[in-house]
PDB file of N, CA and C in Angstrom:
ATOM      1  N   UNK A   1     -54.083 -99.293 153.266  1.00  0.00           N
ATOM      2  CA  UNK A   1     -54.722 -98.116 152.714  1.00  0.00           C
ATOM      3  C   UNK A   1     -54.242 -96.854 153.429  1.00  0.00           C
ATOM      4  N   UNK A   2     -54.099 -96.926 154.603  1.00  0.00           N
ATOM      5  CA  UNK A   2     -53.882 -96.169 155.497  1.00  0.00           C
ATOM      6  C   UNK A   2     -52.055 -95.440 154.988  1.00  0.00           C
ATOM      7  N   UNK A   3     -51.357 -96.642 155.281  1.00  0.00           N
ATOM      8  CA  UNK A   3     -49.817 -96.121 154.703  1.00  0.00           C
ATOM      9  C   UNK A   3     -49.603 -95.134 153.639  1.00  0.00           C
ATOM     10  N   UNK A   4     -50.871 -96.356 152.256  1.00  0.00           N
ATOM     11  CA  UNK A   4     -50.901 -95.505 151.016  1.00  0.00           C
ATOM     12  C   UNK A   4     -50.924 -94.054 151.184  1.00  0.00           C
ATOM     13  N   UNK A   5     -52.339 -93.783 151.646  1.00  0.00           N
ATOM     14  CA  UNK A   5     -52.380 -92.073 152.258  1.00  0.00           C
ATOM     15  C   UNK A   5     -51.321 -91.416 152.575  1.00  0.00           C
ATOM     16  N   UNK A   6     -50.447 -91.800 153.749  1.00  0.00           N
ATOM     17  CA  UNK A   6     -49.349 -91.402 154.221  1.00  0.00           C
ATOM     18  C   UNK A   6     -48.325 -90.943 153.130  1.00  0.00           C
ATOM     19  N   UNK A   7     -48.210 -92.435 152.496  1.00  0.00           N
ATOM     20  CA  UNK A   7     -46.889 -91.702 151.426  1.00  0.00           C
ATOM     21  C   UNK A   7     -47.222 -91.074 150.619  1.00  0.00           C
ATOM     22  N   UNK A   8     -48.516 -90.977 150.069  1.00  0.00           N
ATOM     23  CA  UNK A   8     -48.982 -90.035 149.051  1.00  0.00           C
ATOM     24  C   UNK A   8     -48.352 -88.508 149.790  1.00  0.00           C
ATOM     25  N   UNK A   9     -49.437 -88.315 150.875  1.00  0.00           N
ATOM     26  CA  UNK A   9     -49.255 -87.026 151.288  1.00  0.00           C
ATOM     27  C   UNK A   9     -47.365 -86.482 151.383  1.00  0.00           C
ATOM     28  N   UNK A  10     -46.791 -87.336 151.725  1.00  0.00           N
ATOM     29  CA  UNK A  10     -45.758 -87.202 152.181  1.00  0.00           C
ATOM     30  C   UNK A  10     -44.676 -86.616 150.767  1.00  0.00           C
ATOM     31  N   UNK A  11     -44.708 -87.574 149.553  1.00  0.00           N
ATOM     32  CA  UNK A  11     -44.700 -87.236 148.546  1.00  0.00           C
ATOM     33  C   UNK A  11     -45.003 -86.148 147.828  1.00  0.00           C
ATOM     34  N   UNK A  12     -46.322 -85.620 148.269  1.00  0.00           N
ATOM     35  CA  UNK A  12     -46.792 -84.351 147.845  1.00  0.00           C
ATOM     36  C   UNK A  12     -46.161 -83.391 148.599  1.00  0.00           C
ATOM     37  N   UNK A  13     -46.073 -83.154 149.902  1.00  0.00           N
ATOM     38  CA  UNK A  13     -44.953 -82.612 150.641  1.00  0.00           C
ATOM     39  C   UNK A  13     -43.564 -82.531 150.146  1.00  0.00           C
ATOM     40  N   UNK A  14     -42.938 -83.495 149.839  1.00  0.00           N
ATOM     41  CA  UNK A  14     -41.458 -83.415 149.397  1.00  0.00           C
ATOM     42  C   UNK A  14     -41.846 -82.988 148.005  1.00  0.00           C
ATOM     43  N   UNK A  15     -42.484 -82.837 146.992  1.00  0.00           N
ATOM     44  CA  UNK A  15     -42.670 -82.010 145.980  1.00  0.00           C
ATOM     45  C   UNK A  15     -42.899 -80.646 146.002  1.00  0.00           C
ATOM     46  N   UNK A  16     -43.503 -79.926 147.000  1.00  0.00           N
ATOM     47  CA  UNK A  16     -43.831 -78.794 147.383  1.00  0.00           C
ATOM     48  C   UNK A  16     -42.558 -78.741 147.446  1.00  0.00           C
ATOM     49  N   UNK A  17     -41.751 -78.712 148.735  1.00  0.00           N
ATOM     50  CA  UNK A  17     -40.702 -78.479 149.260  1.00  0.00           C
ATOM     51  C   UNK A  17     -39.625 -78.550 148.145  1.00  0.00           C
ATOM     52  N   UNK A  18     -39.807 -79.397 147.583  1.00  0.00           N
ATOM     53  CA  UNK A  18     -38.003 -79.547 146.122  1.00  0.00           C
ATOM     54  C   UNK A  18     -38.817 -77.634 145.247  1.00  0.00           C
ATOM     55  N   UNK A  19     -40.258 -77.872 145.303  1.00  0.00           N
ATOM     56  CA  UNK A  19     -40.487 -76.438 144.291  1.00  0.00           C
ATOM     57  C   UNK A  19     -40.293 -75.320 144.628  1.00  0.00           C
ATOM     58  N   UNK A  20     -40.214 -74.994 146.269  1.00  0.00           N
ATOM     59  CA  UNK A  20     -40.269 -74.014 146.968  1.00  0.00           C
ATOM     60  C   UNK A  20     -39.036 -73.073 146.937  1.00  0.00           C
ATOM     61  N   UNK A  21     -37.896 -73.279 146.070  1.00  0.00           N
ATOM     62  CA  UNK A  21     -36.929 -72.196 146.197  1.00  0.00           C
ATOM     63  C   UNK A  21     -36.651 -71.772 145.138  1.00  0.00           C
ATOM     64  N   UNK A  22     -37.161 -72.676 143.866  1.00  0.00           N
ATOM     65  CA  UNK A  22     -37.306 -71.474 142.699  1.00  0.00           C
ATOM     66  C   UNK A  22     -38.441 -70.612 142.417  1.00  0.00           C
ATOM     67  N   UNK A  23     -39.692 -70.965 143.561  1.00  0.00           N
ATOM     68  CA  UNK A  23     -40.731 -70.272 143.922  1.00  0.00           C
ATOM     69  C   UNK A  23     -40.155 -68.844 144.505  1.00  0.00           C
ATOM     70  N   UNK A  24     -39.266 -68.931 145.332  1.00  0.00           N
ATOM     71  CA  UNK A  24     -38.788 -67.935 146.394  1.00  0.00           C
ATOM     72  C   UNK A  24     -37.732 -67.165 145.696  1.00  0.00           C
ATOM     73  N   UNK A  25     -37.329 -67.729 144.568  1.00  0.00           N
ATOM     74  CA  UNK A  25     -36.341 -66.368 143.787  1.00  0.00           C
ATOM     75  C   UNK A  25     -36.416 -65.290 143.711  1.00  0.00           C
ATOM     76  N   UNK A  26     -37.541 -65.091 142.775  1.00  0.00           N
ATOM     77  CA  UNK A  26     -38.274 -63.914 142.156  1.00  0.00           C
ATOM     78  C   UNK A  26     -38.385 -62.866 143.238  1.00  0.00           C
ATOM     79  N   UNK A  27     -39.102 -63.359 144.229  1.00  0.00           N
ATOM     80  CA  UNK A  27     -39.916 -62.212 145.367  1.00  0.00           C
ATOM     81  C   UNK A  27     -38.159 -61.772 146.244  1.00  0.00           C
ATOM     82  N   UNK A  28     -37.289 -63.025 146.224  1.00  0.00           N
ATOM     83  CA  UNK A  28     -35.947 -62.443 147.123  1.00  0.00           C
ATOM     84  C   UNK A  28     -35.351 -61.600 146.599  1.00  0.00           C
ATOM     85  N   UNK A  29     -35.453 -61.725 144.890  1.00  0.00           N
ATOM     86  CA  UNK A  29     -34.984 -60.756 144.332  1.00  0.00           C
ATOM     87  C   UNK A  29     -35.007 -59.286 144.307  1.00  0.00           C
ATOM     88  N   UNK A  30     -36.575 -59.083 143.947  1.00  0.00           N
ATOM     89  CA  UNK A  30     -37.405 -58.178 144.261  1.00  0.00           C
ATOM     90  C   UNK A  30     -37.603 -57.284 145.616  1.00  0.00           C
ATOM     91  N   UNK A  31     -37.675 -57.976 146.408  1.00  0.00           N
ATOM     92  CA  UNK A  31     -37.876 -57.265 147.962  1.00  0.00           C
ATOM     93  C   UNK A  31     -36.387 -57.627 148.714  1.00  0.00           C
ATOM     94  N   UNK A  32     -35.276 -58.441 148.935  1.00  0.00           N
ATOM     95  CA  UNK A  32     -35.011 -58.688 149.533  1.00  0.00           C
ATOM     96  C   UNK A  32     -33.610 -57.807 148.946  1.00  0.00           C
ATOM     97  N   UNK A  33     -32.798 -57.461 147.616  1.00  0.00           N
ATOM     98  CA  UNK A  33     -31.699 -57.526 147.349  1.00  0.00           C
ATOM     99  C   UNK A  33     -31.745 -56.233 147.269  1.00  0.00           C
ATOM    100  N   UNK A  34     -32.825 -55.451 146.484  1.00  0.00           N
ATOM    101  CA  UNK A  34     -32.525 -53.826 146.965  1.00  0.00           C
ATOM    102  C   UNK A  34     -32.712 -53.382 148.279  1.00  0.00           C
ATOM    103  N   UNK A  35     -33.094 -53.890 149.545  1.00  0.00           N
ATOM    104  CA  UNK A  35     -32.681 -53.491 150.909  1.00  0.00           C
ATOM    105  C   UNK A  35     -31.688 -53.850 151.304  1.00  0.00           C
ATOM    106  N   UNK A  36     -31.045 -54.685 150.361  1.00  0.00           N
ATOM    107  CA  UNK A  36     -29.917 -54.853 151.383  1.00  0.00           C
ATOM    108  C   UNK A  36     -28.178 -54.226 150.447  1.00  0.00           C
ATOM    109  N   UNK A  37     -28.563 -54.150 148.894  1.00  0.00           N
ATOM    110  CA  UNK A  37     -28.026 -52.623 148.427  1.00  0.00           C
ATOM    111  C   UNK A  37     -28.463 -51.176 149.263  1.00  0.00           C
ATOM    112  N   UNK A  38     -29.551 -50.838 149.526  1.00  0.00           N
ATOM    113  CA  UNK A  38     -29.746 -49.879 150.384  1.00  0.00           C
ATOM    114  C   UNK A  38     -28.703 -49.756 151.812  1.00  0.00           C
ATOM    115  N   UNK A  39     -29.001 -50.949 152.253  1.00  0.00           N
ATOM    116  CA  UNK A  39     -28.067 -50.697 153.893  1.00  0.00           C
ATOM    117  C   UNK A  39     -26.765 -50.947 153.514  1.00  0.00           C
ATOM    118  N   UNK A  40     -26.378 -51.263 152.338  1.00  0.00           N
ATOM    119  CA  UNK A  40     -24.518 -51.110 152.650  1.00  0.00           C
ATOM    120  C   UNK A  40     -24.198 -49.987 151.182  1.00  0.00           C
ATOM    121  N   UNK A  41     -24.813 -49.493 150.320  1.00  0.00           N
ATOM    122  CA  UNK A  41     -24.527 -48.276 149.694  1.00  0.00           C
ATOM    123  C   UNK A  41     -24.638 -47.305 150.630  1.00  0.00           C
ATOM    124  N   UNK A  42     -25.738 -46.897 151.730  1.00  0.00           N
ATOM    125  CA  UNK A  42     -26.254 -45.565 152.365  1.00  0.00           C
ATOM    126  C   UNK A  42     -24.797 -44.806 152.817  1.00  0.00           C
ATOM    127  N   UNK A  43     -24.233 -45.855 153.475  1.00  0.00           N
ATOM    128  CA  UNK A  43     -23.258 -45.343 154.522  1.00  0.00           C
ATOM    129  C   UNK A  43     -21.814 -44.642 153.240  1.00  0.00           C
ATOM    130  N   UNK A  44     -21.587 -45.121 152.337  1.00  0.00           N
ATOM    131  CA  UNK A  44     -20.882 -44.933 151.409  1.00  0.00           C
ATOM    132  C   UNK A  44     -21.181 -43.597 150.608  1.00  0.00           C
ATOM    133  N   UNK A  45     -22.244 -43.603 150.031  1.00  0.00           N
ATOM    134  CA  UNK A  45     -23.043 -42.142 149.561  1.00  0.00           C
ATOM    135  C   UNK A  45     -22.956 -41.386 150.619  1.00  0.00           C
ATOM    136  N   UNK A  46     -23.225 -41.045 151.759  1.00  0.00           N
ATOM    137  CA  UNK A  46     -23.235 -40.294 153.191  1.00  0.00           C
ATOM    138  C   UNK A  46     -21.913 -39.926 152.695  1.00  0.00           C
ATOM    139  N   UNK A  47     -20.564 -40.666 153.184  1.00  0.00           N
ATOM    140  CA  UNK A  47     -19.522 -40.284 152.775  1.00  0.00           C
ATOM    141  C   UNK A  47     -19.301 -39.840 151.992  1.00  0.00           C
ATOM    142  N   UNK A  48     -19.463 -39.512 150.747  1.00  0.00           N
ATOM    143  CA  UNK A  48     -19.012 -39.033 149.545  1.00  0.00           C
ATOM    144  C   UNK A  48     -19.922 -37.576 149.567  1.00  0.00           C
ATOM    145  N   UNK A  49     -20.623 -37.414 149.641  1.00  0.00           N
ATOM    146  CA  UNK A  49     -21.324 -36.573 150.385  1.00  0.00           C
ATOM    147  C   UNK A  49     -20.844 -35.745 150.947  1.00  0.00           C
ATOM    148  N   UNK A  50     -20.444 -35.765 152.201  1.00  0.00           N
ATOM    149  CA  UNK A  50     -19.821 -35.107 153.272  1.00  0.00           C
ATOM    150  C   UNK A  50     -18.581 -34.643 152.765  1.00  0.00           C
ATOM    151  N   UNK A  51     -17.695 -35.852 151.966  1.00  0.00           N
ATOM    152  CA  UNK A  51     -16.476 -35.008 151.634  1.00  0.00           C
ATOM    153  C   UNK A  51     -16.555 -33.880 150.076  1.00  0.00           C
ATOM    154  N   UNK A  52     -17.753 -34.481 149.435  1.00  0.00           N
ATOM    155  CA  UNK A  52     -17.661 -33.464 148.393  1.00  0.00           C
ATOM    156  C   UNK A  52     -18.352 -31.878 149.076  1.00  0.00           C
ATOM    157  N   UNK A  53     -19.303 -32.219 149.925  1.00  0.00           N
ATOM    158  CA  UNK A  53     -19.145 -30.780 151.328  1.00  0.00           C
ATOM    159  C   UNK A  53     -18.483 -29.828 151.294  1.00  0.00           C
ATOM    160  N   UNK A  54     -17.272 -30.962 151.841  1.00  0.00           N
ATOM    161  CA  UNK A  54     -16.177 -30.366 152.649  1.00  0.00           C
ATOM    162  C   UNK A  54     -15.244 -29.315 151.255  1.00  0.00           C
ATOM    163  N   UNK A  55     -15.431 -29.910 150.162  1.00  0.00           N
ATOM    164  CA  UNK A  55     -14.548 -29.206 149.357  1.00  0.00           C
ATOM    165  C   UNK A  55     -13.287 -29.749 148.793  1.00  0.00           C
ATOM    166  N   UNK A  56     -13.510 -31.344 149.002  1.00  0.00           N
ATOM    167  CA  UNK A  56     -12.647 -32.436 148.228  1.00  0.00           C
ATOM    168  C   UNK A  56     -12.056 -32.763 149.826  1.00  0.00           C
TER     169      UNK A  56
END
C-alpha cells in the first residue's frame, strides 16, 4: 500500500513536470523576451542617435 502511494505521487510529479514548460511559454514570452530586446536594441538606438546628432 505504502509503494502504491509512492508511485502514485511520483507519477503525479513526473506529470506536473512533462506540463511545466508549455506552462512556462506564455509568461517567458511575455516578461522575459521584451527585456532582453530591450538590453541588446538600447545600445544600438543610443548609437544611431548620437550619430544622427552628430550630423550623419
Amino acid at each position: 500500500m505504502a509503494k502504491e502511494n509512492r508511485e502514485m505521487r511520483l507519477s503525479a510529479a513526473e506529470k506536473k513536470a512533462a506540463a511545466l514548460p508549455a506552462k512556462l511559454t506564455v509568461p517567458m514570452i511575455l516578461f522575459f523576451l521584451p527585456v532582453l530586446f530591450i538590453v541588446i536594441l538600447t545600445p544600438a538606438i543610443i548609437s544611431i542617435q548620437d550619430t544622427m546628432a552628430k550630423g550623419g
